[in-house]
Protein backbone atom coordinates (compact mmCIF):
# COMPACT_ATOMS: atom_id res chain seq x y z
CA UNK A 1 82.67 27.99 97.48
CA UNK A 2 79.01 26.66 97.01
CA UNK A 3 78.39 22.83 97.57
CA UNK A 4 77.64 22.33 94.15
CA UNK A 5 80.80 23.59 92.98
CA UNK A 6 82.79 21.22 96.14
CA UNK A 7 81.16 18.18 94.94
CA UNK A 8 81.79 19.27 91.68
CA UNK A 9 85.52 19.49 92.31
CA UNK A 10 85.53 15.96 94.34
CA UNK A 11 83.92 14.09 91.35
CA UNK A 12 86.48 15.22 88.87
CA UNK A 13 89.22 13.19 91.46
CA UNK A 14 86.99 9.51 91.87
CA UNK A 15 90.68 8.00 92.60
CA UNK A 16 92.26 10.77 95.04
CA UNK A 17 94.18 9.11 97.88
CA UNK A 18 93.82 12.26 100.51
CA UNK A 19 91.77 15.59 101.38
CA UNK A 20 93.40 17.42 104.03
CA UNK A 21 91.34 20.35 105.14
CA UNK A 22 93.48 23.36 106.19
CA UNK A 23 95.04 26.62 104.50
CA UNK A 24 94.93 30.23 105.92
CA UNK A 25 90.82 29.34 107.23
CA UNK A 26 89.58 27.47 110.37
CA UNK A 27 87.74 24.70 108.98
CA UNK A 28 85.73 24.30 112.16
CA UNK A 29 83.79 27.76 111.25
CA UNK A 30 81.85 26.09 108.45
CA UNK A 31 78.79 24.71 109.07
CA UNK A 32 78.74 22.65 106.08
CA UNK A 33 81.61 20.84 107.11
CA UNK A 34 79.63 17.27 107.97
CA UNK A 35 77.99 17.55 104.85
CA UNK A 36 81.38 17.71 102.68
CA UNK A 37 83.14 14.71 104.84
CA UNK A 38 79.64 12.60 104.72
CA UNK A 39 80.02 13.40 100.65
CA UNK A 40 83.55 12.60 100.41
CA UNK A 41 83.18 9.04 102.12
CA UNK A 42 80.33 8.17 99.58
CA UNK A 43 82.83 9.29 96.52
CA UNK A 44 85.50 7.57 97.76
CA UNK A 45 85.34 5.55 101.02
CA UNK A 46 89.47 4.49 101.10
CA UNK A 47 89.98 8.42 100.82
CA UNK A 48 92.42 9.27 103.79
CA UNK A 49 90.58 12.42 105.43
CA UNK A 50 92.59 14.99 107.48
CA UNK A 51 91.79 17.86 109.18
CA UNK A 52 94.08 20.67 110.89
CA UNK A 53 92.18 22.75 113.21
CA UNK A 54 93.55 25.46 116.32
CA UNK A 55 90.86 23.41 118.18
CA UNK A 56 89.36 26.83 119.40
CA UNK A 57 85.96 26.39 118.26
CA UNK A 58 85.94 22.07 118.73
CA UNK A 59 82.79 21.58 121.06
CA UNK A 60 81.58 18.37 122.24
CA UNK A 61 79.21 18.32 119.10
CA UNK A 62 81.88 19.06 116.84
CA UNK A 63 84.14 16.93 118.30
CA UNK A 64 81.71 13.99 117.84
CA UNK A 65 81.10 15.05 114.22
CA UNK A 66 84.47 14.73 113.26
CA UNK A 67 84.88 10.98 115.33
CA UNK A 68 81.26 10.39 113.12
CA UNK A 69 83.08 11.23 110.02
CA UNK A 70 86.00 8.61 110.64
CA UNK A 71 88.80 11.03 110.05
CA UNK A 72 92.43 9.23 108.85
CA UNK A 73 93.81 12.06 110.99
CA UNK A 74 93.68 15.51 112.61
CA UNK A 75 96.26 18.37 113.76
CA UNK A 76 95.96 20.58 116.29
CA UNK A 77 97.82 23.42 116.06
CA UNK A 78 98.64 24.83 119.46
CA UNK A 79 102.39 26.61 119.83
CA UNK A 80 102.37 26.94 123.68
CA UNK A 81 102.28 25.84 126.50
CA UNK A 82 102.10 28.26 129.34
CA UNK A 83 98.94 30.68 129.08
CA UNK A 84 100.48 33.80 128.44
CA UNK A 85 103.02 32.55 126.04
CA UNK A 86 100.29 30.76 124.30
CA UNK A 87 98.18 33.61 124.25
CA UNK A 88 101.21 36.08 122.63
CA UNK A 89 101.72 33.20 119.85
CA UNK A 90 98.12 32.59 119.09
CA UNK A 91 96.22 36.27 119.45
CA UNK A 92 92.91 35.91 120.43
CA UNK A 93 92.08 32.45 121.79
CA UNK A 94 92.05 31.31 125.23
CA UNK A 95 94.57 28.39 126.33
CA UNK A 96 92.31 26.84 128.92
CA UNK A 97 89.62 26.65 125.99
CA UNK A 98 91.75 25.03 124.14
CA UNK A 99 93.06 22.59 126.13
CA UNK A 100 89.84 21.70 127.85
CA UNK A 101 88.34 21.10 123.72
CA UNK A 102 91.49 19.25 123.01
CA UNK A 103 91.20 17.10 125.84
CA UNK A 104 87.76 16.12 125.63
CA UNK A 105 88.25 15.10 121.84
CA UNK A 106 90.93 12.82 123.16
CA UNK A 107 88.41 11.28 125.62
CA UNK A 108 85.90 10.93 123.26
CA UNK A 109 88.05 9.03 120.93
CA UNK A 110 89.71 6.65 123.55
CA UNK A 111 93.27 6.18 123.64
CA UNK A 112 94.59 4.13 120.28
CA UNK A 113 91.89 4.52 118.35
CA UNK A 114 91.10 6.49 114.93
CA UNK A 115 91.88 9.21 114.15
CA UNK A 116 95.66 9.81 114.55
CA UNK A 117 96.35 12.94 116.49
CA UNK A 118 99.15 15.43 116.39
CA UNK A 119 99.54 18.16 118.26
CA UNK A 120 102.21 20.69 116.24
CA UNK A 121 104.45 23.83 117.96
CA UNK A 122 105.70 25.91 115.44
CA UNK A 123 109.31 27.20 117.14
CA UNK A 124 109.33 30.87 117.29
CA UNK A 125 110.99 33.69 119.34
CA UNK A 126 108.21 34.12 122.07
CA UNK A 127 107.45 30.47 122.41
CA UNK A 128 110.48 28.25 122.47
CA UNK A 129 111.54 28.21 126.25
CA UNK A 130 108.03 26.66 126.52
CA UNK A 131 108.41 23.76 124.71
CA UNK A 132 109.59 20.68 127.21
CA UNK A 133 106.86 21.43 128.76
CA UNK A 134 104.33 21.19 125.65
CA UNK A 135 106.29 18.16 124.83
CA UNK A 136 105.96 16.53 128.40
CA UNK A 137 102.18 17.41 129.02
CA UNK A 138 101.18 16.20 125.67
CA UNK A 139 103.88 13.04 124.95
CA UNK A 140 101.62 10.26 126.77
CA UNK A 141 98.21 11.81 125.25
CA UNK A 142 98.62 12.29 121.46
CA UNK A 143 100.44 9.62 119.10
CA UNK A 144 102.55 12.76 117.67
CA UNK A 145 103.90 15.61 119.09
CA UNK A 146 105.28 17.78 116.71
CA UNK A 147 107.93 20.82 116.90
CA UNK A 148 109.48 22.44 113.99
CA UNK A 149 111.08 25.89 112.55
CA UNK A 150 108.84 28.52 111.89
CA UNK A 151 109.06 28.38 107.66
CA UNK A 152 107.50 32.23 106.88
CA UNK A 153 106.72 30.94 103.25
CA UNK A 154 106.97 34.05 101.06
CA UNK A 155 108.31 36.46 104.07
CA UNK A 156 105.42 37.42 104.78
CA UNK A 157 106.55 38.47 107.88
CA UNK A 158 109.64 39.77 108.47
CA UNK A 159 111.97 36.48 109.79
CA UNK A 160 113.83 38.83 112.68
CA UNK A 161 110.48 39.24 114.57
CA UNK A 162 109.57 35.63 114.94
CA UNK A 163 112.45 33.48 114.44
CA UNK A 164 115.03 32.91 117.15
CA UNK A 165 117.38 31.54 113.99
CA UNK A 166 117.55 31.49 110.36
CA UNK A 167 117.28 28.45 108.40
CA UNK A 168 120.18 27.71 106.05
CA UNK A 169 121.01 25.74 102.95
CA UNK A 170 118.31 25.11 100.35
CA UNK A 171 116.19 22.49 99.20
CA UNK A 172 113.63 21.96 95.92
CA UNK A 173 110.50 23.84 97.04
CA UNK A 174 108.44 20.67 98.95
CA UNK A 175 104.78 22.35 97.43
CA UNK A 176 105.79 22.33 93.86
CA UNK A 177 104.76 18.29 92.97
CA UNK A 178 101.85 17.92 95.58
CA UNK A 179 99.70 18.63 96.88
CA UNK A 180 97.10 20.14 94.22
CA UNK A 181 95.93 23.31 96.27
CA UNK A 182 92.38 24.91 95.99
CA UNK A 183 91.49 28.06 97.81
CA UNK A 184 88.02 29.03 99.13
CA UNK A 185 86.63 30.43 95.77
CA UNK A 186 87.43 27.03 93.33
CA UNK A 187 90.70 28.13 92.37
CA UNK A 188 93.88 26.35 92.00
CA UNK A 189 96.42 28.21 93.59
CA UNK A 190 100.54 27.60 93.70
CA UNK A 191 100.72 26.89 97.08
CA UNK A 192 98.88 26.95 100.55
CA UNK A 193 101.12 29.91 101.39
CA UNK A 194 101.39 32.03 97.65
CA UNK A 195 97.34 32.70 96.92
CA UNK A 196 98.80 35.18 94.16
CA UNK A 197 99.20 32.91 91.58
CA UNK A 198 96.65 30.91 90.36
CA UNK A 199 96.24 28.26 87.84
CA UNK A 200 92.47 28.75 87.11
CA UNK A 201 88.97 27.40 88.13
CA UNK A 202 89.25 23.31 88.96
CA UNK A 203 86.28 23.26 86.61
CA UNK A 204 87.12 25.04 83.94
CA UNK A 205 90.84 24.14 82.79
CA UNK A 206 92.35 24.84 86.12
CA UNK A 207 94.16 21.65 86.23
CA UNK A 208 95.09 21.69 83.15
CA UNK A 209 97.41 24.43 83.53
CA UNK A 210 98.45 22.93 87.08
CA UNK A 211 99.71 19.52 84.63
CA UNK A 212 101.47 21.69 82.49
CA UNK A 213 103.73 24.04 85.15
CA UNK A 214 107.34 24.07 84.74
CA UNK A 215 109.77 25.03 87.58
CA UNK A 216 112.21 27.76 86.35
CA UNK A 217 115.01 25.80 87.76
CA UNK A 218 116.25 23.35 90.67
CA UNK A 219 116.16 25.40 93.26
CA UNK A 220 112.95 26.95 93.10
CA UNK A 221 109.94 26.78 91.17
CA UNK A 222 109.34 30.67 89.82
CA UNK A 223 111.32 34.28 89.88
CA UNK A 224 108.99 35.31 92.43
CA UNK A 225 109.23 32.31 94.79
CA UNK A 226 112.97 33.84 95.51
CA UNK A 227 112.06 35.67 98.88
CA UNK A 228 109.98 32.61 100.14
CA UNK A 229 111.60 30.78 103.19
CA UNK A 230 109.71 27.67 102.11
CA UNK A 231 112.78 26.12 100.03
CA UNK A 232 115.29 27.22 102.86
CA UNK A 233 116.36 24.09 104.66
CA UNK A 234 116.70 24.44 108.46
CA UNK A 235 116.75 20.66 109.51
């Protein structure tokens, strides 16, 4: 979306609590990125900022960017461990890049200080013998190390290829109350994993229709949210 139209958005929210910049994108590819977290301390400066990133791209200038930017907190999502195991999970990056980046953000920051940093393994077929080691390399460097069952929100993939078990029981979908979700082109959209539903432009009556969305019954919010794994409960 244009600047004018993410400022645009931001003003219409003078009392929102939290921005968390992730979805199906790398926010670290857009060079306007400074900009939008200068603009969102001036609109709000007790607005918690977070960031999820696969760390890939985070140079030493981006990396001091972000620490510029005070950041509440930031994610890295890294599912492995071992390089060829990370490299199956995460196609087309380089584990020693990533590491290297992650590290040097860490050192940058100082240990204890802002932001908060996670590091997140999502548990999956070809990665899960490699995770006491993730957890041991990264348990005295990060304030959270996080593990946790592969969700495959709206099967998008089939669940035999990735998962090495099933989640069971259910659960009210966890997206339905919050957070409000806006894709790339100003659109409020069901969920950061269903882009095929929208509620509308932000600016022109999209949240509106967000306000006045009704789940179809307890256990999930709409007819077609049946195949999603996202209101399975596997914990």
């Amino acid at each position: 979306m244009s600047k004018e139209e993410f400022f645009g958005i931001v003003k219409m929210f003078p009392n929102l609590k939290a921005i968390v910049f992730c979805g199906l994108y790398e926010p670290l590819i857009d060079l306007r990125l400074d900009e939008f977290l200068g603009t969102l301390s001036t609109v709000s400066p007790w607005m918690k900022k977070t960031i999820f990133t696969n760390a890939s791209l985070l140079t030493e200038e981006k990396s001091k960017m972000l620490l510029s930017n005070k950041l509440d907190s930031i994610t890295f999502s890294v599912h492995g461990f071992d390089r060829k195991v990370y490299e199956t999970v995460m196609v087309g990056l380089n584990r020693d890049v990533t590491y290297n980046n992650i590290n040097r953000f860490l050192e940058l920051r100082g240990k204890g200080n802002s932001p908060k940093v996670t590091v997140s393994f999502v548990r999956v077929r070809q990665n899960i013998a490699d995770l006491p080691a993730f957890r041991e390399y990264w348990k005295d460097k990060v304030e959270v190390v996080s593990d946790y069952e592969v969700e495959n929100w709206r099967s998008a993939v089939p669940f035999g290829r990735l998962s090495y078990t099933v989640p069971t029981g259910t659960r009210f979908c966890p997206m339905w109350d919050w957070p409000i979700v806006i894709d790339a082109f100003g659109n409020i959209v069901r969920c950061c994993y269903c882009f095929d539903r929208g509620y509308g432009k932000v600016l022109d009556g999209g949240i509106d229709n967000w306000l006045k969305k009704e789940p179809v019954s307890d256990t999930y919010p709409a007819e077609s949210c049946k195949p999603c794994l996202g209101w399975r409960c596997g914990y």
